[in-house]
N, C-alpha and C. Protein backbone atom coordinates (compact mmCIF):
# COMPACT_ATOMS: atom_id res chain seq x y z
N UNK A 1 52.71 41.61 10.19
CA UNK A 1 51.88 40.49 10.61
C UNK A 1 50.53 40.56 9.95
N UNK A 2 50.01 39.34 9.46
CA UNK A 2 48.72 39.07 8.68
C UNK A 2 47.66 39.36 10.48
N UNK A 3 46.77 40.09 10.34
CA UNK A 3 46.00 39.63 11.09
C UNK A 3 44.99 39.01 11.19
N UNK A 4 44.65 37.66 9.78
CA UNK A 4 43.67 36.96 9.53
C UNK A 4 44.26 36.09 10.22
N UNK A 5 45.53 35.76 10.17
CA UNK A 5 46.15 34.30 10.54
C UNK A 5 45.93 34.33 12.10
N UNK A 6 46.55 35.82 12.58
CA UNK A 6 46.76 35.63 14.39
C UNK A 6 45.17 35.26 14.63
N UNK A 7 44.06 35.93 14.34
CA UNK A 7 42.82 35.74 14.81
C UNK A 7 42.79 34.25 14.39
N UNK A 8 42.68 33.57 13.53
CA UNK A 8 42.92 32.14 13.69
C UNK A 8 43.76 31.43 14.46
N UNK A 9 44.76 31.87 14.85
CA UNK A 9 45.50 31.27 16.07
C UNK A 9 44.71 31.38 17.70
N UNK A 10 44.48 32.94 17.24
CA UNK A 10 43.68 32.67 18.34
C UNK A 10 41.94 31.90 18.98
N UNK A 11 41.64 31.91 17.40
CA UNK A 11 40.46 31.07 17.31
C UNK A 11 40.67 29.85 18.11
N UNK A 12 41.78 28.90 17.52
CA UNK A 12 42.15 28.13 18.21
C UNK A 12 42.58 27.57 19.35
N UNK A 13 43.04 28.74 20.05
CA UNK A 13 43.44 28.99 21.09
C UNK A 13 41.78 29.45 22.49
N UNK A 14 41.43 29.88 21.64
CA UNK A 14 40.15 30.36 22.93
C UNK A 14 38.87 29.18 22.41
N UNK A 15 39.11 28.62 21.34
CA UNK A 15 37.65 27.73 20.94
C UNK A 15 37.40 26.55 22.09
N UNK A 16 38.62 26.06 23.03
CA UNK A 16 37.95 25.15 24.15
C UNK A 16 37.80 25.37 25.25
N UNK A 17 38.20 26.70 25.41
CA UNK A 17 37.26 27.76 27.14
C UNK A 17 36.78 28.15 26.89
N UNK A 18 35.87 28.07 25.85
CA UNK A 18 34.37 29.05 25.35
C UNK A 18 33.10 27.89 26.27
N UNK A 19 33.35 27.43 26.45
CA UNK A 19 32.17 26.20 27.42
C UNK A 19 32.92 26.35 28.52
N UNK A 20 33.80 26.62 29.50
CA UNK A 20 34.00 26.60 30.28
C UNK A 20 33.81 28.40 30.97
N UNK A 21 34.09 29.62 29.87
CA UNK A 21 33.67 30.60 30.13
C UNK A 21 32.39 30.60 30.06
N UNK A 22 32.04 29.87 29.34
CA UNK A 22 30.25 30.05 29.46
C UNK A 22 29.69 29.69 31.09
N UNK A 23 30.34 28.60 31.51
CA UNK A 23 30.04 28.23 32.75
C UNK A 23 30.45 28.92 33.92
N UNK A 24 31.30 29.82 34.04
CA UNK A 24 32.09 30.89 34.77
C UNK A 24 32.87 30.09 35.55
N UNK A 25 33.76 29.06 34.74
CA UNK A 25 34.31 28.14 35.50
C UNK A 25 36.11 28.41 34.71
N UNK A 26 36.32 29.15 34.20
CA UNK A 26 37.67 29.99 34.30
C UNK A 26 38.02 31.28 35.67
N UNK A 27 39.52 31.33 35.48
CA UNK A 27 39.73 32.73 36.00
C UNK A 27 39.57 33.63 35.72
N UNK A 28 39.18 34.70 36.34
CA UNK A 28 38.78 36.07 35.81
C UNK A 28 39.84 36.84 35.13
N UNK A 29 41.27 36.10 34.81
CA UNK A 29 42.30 36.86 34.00
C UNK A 29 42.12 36.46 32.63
N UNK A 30 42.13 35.05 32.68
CA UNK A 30 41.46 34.37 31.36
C UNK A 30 40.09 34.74 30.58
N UNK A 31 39.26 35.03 31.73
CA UNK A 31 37.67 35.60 31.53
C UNK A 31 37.87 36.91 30.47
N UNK A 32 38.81 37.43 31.22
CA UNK A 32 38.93 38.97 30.44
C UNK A 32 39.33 38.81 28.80
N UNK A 33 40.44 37.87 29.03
CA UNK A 33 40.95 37.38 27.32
C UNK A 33 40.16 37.23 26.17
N UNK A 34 39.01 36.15 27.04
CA UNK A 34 38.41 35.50 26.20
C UNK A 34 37.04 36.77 25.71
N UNK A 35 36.75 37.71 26.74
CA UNK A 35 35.73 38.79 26.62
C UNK A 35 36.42 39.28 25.27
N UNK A 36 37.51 39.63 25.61
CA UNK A 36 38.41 40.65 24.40
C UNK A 36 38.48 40.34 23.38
N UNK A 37 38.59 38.83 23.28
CA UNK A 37 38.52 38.09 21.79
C UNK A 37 37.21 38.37 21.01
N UNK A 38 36.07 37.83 21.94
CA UNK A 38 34.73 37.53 21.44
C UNK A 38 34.34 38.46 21.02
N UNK A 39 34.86 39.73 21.32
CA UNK A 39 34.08 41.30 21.09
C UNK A 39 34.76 41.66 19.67
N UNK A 40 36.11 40.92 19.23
CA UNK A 40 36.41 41.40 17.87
C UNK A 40 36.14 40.65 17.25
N UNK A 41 36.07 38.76 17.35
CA UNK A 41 36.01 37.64 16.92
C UNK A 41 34.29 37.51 16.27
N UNK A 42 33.97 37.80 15.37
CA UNK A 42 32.36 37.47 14.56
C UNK A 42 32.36 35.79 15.12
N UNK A 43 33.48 35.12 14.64
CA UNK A 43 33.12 33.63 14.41
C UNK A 43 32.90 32.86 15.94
N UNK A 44 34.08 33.71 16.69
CA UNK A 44 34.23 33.00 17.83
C UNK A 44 32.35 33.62 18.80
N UNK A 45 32.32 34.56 18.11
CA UNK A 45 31.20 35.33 19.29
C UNK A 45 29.92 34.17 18.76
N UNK A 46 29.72 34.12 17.15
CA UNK A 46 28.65 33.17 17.04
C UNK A 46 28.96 31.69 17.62
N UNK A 47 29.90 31.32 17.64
CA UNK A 47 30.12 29.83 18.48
C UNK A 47 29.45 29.96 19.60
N UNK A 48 29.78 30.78 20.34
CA UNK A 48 29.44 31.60 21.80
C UNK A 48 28.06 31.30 21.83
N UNK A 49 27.22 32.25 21.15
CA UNK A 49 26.28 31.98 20.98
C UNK A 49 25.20 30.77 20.65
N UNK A 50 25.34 30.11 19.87
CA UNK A 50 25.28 28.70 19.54
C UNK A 50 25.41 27.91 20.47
N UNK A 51 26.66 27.73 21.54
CA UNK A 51 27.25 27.15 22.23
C UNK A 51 25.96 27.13 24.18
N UNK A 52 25.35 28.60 23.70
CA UNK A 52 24.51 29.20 24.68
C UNK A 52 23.33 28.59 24.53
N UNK A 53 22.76 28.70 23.39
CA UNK A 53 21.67 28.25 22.89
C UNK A 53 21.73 26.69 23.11
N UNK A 54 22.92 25.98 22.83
CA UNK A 54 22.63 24.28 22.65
C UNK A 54 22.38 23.95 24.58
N UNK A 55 23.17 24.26 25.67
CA UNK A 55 23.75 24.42 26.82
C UNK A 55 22.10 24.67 27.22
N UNK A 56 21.24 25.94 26.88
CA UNK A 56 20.23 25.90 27.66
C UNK A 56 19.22 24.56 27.02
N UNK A 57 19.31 24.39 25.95
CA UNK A 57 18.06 23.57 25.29
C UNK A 57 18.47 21.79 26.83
N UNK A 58 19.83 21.78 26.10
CA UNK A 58 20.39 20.29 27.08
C UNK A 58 19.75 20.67 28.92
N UNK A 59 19.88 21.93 29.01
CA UNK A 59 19.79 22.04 30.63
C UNK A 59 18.26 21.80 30.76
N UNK A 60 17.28 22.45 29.67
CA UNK A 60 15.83 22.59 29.98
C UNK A 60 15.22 20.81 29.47
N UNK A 61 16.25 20.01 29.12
CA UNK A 61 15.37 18.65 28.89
C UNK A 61 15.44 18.07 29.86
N UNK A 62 16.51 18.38 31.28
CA UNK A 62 15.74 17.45 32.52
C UNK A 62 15.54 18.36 33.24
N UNK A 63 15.11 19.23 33.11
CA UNK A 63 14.30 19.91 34.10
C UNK A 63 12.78 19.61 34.36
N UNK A 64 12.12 19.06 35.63
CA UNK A 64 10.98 18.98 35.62
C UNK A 64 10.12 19.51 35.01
N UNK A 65 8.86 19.28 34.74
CA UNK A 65 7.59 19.96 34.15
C UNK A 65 6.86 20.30 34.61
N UNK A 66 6.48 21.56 34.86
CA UNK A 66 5.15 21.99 35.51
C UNK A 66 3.75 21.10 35.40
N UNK A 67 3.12 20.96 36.29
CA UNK A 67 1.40 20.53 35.85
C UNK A 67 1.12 21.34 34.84
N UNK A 68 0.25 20.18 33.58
CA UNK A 68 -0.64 21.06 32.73
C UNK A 68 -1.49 21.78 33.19
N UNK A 69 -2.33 21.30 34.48
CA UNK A 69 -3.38 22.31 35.07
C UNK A 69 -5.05 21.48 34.44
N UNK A 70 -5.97 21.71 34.73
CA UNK A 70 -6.99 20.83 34.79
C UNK A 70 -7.63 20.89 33.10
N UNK A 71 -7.58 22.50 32.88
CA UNK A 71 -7.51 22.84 31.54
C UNK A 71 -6.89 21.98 30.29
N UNK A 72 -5.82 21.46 30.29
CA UNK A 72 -4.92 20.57 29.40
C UNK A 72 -5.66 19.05 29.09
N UNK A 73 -6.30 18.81 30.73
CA UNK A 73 -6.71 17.76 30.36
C UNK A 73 -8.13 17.56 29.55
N UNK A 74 -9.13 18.55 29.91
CA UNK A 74 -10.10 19.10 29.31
C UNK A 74 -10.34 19.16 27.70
N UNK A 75 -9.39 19.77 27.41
CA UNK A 75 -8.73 20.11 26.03
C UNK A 75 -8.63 18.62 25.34
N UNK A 76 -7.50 17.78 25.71
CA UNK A 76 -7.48 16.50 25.43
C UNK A 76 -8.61 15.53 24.80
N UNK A 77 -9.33 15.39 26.21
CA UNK A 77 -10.68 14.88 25.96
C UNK A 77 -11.59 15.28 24.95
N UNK A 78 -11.68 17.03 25.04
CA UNK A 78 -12.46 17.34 23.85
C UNK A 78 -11.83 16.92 22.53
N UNK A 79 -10.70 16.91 22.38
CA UNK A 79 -10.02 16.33 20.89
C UNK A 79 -10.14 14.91 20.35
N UNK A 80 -10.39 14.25 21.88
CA UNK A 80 -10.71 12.75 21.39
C UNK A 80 -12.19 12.48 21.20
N UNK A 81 -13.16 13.53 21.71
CA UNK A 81 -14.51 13.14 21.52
C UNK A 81 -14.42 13.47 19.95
N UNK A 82 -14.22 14.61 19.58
CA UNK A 82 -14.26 14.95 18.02
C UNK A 82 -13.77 13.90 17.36
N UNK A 83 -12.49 13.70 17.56
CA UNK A 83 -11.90 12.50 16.89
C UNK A 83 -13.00 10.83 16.54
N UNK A 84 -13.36 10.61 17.95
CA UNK A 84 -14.26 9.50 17.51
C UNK A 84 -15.90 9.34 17.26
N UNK A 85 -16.06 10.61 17.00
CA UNK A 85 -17.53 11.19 16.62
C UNK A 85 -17.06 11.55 15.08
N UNK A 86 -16.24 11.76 14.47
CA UNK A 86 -15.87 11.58 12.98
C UNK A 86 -15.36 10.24 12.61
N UNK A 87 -14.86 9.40 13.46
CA UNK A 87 -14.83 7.89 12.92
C UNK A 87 -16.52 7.53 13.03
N UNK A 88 -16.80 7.80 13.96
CA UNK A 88 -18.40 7.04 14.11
C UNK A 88 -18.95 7.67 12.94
N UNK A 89 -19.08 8.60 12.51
CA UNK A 89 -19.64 9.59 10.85
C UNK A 89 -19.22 8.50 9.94
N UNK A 90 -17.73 8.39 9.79
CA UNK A 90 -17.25 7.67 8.54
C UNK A 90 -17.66 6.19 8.69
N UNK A 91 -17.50 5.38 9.93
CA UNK A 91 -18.52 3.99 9.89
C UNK A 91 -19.73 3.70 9.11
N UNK A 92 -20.80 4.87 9.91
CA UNK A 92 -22.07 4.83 9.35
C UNK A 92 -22.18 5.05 7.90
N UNK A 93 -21.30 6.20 7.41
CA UNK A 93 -21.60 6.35 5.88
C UNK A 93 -20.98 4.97 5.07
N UNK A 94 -20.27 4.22 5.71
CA UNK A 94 -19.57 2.69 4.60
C UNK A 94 -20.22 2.02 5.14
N UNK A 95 -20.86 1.56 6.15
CA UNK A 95 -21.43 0.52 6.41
C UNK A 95 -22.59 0.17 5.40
N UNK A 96 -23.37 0.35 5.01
CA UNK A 96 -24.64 0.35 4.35
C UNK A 96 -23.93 -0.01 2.69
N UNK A 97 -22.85 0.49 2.13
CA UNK A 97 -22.18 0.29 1.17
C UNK A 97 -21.09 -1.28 1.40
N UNK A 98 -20.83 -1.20 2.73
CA UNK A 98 -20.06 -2.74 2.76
C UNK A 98 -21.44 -4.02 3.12
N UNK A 99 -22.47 -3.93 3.71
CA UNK A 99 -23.18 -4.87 3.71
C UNK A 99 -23.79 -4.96 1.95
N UNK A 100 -23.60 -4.12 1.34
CA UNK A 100 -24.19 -4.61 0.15
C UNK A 100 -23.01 -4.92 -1.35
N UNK A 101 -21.65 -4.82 -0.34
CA UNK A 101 -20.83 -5.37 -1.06
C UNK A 101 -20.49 -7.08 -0.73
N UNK A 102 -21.01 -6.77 0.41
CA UNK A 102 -20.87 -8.35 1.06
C UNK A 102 -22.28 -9.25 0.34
N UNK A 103 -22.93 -8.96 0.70
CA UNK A 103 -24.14 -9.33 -0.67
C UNK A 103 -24.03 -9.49 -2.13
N UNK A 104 -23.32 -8.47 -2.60
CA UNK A 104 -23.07 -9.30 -3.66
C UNK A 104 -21.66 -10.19 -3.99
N UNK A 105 -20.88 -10.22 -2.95
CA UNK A 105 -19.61 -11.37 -3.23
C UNK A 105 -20.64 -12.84 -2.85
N UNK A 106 -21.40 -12.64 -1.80
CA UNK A 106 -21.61 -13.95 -1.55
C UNK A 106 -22.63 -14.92 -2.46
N UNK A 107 -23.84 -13.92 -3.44
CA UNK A 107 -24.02 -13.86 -4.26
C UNK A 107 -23.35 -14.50 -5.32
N UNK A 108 -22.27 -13.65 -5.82
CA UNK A 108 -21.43 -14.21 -6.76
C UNK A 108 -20.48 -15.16 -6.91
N UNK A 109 -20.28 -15.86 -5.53
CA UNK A 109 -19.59 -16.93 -5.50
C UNK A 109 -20.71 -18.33 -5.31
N UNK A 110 -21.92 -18.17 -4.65
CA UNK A 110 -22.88 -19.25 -4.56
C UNK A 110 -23.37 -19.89 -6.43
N UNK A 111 -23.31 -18.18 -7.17
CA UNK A 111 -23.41 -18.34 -8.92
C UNK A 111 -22.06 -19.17 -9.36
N UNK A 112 -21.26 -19.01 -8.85
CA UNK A 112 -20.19 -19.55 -9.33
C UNK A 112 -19.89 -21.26 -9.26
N UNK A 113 -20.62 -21.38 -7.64
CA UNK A 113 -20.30 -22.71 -7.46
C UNK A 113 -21.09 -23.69 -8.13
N UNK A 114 -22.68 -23.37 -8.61
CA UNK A 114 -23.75 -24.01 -8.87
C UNK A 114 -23.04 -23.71 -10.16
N UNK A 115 -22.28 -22.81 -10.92
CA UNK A 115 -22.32 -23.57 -12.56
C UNK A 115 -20.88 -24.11 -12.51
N UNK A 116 -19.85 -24.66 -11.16
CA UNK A 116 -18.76 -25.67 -11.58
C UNK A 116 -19.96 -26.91 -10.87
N UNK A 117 -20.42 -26.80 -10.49
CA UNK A 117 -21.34 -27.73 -10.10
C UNK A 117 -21.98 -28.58 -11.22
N UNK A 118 -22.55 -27.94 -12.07
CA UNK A 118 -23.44 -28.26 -13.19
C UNK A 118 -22.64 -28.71 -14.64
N UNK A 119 -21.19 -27.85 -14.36
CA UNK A 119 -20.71 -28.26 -15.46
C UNK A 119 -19.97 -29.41 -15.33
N UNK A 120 -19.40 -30.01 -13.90
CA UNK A 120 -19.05 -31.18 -13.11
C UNK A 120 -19.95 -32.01 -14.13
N UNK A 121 -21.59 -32.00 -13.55
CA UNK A 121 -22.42 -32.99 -13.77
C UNK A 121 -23.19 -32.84 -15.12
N UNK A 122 -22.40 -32.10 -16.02
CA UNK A 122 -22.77 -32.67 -17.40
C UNK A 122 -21.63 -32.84 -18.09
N UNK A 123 -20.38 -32.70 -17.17
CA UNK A 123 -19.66 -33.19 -18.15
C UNK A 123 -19.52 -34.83 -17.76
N UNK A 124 -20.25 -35.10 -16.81
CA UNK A 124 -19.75 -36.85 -16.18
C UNK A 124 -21.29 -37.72 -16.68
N UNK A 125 -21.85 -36.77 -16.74
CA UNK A 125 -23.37 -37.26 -17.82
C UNK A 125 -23.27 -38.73 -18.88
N UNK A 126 -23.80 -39.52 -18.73
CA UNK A 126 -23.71 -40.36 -19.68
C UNK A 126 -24.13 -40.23 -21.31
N UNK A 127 -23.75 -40.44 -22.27
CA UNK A 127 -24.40 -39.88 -23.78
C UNK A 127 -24.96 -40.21 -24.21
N UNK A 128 -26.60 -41.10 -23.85
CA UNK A 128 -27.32 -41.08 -23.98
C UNK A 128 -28.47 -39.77 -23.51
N UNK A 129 -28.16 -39.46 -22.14
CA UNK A 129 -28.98 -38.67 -21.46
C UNK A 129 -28.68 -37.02 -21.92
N UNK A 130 -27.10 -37.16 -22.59
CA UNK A 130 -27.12 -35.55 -23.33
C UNK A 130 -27.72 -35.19 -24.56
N UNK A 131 -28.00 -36.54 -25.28
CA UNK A 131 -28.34 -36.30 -26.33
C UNK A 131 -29.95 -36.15 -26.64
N UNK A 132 -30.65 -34.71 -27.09
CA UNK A 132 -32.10 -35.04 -26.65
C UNK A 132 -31.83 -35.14 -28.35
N UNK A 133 -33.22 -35.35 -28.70
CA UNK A 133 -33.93 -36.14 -29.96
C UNK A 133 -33.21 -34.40 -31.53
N UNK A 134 -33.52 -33.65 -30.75
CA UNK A 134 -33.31 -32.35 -31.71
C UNK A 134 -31.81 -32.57 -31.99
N UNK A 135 -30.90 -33.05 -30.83
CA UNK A 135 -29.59 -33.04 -31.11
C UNK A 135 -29.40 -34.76 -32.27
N UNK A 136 -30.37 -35.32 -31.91
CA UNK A 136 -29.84 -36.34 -33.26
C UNK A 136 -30.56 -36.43 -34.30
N UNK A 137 -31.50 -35.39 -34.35
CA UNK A 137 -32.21 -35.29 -36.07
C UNK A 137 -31.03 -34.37 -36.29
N UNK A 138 -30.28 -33.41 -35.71
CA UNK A 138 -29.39 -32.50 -36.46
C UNK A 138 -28.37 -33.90 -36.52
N UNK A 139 -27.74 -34.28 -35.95
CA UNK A 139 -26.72 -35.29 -36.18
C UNK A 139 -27.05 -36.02 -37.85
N UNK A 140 -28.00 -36.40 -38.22
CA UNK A 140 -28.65 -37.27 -39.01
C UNK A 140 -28.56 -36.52 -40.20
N UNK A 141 -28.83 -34.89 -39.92
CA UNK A 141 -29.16 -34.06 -41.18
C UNK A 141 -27.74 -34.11 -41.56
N UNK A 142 -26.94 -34.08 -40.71
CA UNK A 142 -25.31 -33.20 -40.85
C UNK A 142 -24.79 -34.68 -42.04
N UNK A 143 -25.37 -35.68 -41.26
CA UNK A 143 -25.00 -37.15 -41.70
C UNK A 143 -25.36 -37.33 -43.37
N UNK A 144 -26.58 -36.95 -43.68
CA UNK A 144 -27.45 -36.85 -45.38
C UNK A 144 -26.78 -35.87 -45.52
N UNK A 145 -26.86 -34.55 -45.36
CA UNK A 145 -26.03 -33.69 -45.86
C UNK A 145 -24.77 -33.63 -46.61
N UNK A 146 -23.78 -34.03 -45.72
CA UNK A 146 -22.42 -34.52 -46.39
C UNK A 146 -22.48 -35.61 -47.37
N UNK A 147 -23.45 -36.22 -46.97
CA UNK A 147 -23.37 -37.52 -48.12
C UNK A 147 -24.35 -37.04 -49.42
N UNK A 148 -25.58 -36.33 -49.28
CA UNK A 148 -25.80 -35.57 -50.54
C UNK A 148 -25.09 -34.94 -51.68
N UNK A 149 -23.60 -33.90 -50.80
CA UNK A 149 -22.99 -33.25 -51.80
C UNK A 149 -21.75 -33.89 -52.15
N UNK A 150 -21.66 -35.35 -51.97
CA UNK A 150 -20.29 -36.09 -52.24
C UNK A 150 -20.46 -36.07 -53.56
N UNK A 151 -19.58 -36.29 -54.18
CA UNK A 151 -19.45 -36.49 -55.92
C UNK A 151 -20.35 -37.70 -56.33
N UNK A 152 -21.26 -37.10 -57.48
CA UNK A 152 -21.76 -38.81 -57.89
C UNK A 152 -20.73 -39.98 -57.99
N UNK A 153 -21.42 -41.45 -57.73
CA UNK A 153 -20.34 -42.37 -57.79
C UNK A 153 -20.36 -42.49 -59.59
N UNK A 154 -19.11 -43.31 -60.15
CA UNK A 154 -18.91 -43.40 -61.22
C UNK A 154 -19.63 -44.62 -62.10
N UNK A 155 -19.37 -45.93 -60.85
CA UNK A 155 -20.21 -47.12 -61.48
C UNK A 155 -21.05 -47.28 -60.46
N UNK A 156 -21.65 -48.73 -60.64
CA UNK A 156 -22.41 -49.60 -59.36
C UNK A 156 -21.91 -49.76 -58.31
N UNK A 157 -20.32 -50.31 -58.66
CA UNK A 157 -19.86 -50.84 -57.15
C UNK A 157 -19.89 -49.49 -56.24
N UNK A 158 -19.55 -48.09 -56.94
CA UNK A 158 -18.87 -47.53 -55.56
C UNK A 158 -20.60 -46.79 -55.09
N UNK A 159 -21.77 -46.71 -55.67
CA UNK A 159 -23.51 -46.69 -55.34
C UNK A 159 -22.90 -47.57 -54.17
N UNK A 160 -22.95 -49.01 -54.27
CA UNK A 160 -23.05 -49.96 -53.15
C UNK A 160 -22.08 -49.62 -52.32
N UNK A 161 -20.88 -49.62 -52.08
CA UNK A 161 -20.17 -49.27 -51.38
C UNK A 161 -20.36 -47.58 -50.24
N UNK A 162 -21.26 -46.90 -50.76
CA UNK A 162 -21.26 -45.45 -50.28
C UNK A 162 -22.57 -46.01 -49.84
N UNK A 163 -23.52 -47.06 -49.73
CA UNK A 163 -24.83 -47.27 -48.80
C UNK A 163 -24.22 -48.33 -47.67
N UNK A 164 -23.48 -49.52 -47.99
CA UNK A 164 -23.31 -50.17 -47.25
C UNK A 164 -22.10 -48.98 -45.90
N UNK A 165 -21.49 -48.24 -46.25
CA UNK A 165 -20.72 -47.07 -45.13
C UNK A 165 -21.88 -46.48 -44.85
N UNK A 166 -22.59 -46.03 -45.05
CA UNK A 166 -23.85 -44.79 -44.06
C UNK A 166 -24.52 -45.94 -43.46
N UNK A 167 -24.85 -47.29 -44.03
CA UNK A 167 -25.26 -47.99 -43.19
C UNK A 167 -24.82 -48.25 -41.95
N UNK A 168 -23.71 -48.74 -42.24
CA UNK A 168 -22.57 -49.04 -40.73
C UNK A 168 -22.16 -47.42 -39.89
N UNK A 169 -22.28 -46.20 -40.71
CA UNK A 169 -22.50 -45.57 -39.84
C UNK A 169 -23.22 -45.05 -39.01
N UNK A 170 -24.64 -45.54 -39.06
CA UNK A 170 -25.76 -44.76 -38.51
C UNK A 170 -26.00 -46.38 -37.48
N UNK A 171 -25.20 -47.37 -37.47
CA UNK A 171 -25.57 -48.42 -36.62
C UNK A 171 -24.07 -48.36 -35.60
């Protein structure tokens, strides 16, 4: 006989009165079996164990709670004074940095509005009133200019013809 296999048979065999031996809710003939196993069994004894460990954690989550005691609450309080005596620190140090960020957005949007403002009302400007006197002596120069470096005319007619056009253009 293999005796890897029987201890697996018997693994199987004792692995679902291991919670019920835990509870001492077998017979004490069975009790003995299962003692005899666990003492040669590594795997079955750590189940055991495990099985002990999960059993108390489940038993100790409804078990009432003692009072913290006056101390606990003490403690508490002091953690929340610290707590909001370092927010009140970090307020004061941004505040002075957000009022002067707020200063300059509002700043920079009042700049913003006065030049769609301005550029509104020169672009709806009538063209007389854009044009001051400097902007039409340059107009005038630009006007002789081009017509200075045109090619001489060849005869009379096209002399007359190149005065009677600057005429009609400057009217």
């Amino acid at each position: 006989m293999n005796p890897g296999k029987k201890t697996g048979r018997d693994c199987k065999k004792f692995e679902p009165l291991l919670d019920d031996y835990l509870r001492g809710r077998v017979p004490p003939s069975v009790a003995e079996s299962v003692d005899s196993h666990v003492e040669s069994c590594a795997n079955c004894r750590e189940a055991l164990s495990d099985l002990h460990i999960s059993t108390r954690l489940v038993n100790g989550a409804f078990e009432p709670v003692p009072d913290p005691g006056p101390g606990f609450a003490r403690l508490v309080m002091a953690r929340i004074n610290t707590a909001e005596e370092w927010i009140q620190e970090q307020i004061s140090f941004w505040r002075p940095i957000e009022a002067l960020s707020l200063r300059i957005v509002f700043s920079a949007a009042l700049v913003l509005i006065f030049l769609f403002a301005y550029s509104l009302q020169v672009r709806n400007a009538p063209v007389a009133l854009q044009s001051e006197p400097s902007a039409i002596f340059s107009q005038q120069t630009e006007t002789f200019q081009t017509a200075s470096f045109s090619p001489s005319p060849s005869n009379n007619d096209d002399v007359l013809v190149a005065i009677a056009e600057r005429h009609h253009e400057q009217h």
